[in-house]
C-alpha atoms as a PDB file:
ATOM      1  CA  UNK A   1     -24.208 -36.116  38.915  1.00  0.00           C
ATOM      2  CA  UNK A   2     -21.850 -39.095  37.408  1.00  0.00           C
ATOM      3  CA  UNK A   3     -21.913 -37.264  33.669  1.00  0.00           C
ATOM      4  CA  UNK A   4     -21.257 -34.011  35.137  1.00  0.00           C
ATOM      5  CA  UNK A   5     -18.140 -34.901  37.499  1.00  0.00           C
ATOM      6  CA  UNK A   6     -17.126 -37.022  33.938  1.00  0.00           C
ATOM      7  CA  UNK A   7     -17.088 -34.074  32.004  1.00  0.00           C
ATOM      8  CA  UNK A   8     -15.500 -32.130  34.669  1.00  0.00           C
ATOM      9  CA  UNK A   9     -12.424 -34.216  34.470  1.00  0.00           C
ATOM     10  CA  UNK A  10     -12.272 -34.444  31.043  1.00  0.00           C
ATOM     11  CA  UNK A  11     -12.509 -30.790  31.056  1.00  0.00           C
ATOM     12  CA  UNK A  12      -9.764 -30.103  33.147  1.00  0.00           C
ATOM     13  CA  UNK A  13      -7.544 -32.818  31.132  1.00  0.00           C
ATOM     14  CA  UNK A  14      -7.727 -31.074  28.576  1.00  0.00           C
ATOM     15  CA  UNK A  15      -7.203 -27.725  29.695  1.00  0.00           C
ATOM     16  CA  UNK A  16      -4.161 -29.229  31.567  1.00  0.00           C
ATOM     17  CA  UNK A  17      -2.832 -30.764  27.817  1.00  0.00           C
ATOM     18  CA  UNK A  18      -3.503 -28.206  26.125  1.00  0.00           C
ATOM     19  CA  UNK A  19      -1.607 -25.532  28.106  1.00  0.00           C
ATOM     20  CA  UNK A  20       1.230 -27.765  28.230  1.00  0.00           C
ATOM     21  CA  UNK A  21       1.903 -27.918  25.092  1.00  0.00           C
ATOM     22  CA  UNK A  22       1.448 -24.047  24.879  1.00  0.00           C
ATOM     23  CA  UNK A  23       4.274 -23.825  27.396  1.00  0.00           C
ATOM     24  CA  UNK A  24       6.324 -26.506  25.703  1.00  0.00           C
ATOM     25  CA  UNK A  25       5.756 -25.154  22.323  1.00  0.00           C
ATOM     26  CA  UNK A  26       7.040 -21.807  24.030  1.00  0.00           C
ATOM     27  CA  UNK A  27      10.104 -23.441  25.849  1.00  0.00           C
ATOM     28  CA  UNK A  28      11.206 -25.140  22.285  1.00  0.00           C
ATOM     29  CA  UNK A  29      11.080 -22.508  20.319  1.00  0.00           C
ATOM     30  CA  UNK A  30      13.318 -20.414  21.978  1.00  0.00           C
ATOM     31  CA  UNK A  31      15.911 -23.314  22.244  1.00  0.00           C
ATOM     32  CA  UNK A  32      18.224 -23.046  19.160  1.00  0.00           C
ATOM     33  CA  UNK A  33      18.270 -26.947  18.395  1.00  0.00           C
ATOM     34  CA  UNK A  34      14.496 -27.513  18.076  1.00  0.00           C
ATOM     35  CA  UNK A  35      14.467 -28.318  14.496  1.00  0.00           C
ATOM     36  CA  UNK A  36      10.888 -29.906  15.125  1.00  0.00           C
ATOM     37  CA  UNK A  37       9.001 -26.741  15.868  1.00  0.00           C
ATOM     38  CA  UNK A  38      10.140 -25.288  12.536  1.00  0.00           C
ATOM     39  CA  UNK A  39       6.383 -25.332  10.900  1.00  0.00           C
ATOM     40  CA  UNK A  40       5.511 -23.269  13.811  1.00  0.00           C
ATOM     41  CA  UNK A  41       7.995 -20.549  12.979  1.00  0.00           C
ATOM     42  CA  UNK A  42       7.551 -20.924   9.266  1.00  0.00           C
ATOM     43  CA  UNK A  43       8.161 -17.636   7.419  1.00  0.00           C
ATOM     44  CA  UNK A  44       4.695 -15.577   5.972  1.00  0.00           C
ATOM     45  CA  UNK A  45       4.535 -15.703   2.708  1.00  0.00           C
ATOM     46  CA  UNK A  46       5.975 -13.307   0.902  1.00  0.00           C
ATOM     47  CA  UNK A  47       4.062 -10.634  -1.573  1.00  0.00           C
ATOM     48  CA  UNK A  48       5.031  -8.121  -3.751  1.00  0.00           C
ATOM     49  CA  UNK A  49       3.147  -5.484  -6.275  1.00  0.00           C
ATOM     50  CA  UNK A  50       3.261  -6.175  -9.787  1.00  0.00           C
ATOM     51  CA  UNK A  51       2.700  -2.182 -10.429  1.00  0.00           C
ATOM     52  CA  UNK A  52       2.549   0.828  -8.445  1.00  0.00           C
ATOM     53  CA  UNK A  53      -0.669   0.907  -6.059  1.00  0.00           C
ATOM     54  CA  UNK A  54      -3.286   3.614  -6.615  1.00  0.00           C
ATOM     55  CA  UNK A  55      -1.557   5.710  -3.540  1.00  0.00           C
ATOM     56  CA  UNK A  56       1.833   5.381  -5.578  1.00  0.00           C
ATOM     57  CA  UNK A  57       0.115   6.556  -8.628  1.00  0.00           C
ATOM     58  CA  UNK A  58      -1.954   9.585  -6.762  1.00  0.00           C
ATOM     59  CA  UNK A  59       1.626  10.291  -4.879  1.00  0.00           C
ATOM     60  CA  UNK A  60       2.890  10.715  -9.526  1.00  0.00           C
ATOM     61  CA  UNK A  61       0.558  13.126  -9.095  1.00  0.00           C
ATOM     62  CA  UNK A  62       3.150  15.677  -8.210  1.00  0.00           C
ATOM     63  CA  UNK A  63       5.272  14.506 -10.875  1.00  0.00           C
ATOM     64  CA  UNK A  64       3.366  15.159 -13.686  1.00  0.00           C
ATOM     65  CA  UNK A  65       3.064  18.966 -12.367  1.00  0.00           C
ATOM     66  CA  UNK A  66       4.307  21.242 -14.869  1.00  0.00           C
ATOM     67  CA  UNK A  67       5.000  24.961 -13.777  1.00  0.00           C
ATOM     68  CA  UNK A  68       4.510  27.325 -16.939  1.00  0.00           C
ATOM     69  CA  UNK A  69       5.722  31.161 -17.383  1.00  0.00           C
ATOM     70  CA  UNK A  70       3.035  33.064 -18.745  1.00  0.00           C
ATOM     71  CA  UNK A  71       3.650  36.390 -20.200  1.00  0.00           C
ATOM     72  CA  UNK A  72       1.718  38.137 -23.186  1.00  0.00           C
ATOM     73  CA  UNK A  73      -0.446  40.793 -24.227  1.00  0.00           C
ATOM     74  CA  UNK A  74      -4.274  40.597 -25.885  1.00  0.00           C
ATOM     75  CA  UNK A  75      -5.611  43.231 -28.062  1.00  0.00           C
ATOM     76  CA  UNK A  76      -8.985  43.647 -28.742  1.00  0.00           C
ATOM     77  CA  UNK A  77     -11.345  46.281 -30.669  1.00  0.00           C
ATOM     78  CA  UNK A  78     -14.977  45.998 -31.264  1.00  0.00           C
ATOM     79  CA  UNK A  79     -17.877  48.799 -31.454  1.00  0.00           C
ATOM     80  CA  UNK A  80     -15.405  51.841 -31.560  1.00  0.00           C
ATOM     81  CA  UNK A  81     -13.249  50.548 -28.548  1.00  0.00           C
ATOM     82  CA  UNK A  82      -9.668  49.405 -27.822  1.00  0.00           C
ATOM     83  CA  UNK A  83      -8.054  47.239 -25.196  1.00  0.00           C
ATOM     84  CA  UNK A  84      -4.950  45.806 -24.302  1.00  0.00           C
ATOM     85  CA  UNK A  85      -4.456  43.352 -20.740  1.00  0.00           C
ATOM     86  CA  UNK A  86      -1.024  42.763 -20.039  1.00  0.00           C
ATOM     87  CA  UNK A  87      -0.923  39.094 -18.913  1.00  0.00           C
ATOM     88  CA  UNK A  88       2.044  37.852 -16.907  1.00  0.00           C
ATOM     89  CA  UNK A  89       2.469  35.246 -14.290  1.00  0.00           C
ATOM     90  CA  UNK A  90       2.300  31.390 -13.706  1.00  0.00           C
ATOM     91  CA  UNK A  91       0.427  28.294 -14.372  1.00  0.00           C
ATOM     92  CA  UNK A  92       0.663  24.983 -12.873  1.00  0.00           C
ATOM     93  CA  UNK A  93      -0.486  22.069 -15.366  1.00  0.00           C
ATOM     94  CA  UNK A  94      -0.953  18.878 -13.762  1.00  0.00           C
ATOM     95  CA  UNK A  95      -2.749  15.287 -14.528  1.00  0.00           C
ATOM     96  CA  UNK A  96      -5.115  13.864 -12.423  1.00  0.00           C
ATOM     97  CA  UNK A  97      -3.881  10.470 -11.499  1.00  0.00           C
ATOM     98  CA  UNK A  98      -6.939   8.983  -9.983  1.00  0.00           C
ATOM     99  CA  UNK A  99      -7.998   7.510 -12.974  1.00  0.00           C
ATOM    100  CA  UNK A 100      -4.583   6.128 -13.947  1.00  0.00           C
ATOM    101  CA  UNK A 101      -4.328   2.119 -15.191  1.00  0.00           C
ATOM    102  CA  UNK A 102      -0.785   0.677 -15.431  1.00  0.00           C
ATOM    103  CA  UNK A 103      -0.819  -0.240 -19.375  1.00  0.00           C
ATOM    104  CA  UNK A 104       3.453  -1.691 -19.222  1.00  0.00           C
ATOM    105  CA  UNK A 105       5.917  -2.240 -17.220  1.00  0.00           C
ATOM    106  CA  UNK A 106       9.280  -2.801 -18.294  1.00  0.00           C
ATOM    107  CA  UNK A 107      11.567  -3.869 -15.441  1.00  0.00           C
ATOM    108  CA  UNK A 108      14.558  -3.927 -16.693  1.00  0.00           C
ATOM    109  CA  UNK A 109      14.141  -0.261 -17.672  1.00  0.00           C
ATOM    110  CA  UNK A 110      12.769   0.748 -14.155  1.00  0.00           C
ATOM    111  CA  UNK A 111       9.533   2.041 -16.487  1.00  0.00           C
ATOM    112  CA  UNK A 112       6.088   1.972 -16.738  1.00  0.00           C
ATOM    113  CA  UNK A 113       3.640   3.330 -19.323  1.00  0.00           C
ATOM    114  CA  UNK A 114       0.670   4.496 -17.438  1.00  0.00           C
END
């Protein structure tokens, strides 16, 4: 009964500590002049990409679409028989850009060789 009534009030010592310094910590830090708290607000550290991500390079993808204007005719004969198809339309061309790898960048030119 004497340990447990121990721990009890240890327990709620610390508890009471504890959230004081929560509420402190909160207090301070939205006063202007506490230059103590500043490794609590301490910026995250910042990160950049060296190279476009994959999603930036599958987003190229529509870049490297090329439409093309088709128009021609075929002629063909074989086994007494003679035929011409008109052909006339468009194409689209593209790259698939899943597979891209970054090979250079160059950032003073705003390039990359991919």
């Amino acid at each position: 009964m004497n340990r447990m009534l121990i721990f009890t009030v240890v327990a709620i010592i610390a508890l009471v500590l504890v959230g004081g310094f929560g509420l402190g910590v909160g207090y301070f830090s939205a006063r202007s002049d506490s230059s103590w708290l500043k490794w609590l607000k301490a910026d995250p550290p910042a990160a950049r990409s060296l190279g476009p991500t994959v999603s930036e390079l599958e987003e190229m993808g529509e870049l490297v679409v090329t439409k093309v204007h088709v128009a021609d005719v075929l002629e063909a004969e074989g086994l007494g028989h003679r035929g011409l198809w008109l052909v006339r339309g468009e194409a689209l061309i593209a790259v698939n850009m899943e597979e891209a790898e970054l090979t250079d960048k160059d950032d003073e030119k705003q390039s990359a060789t991919i």
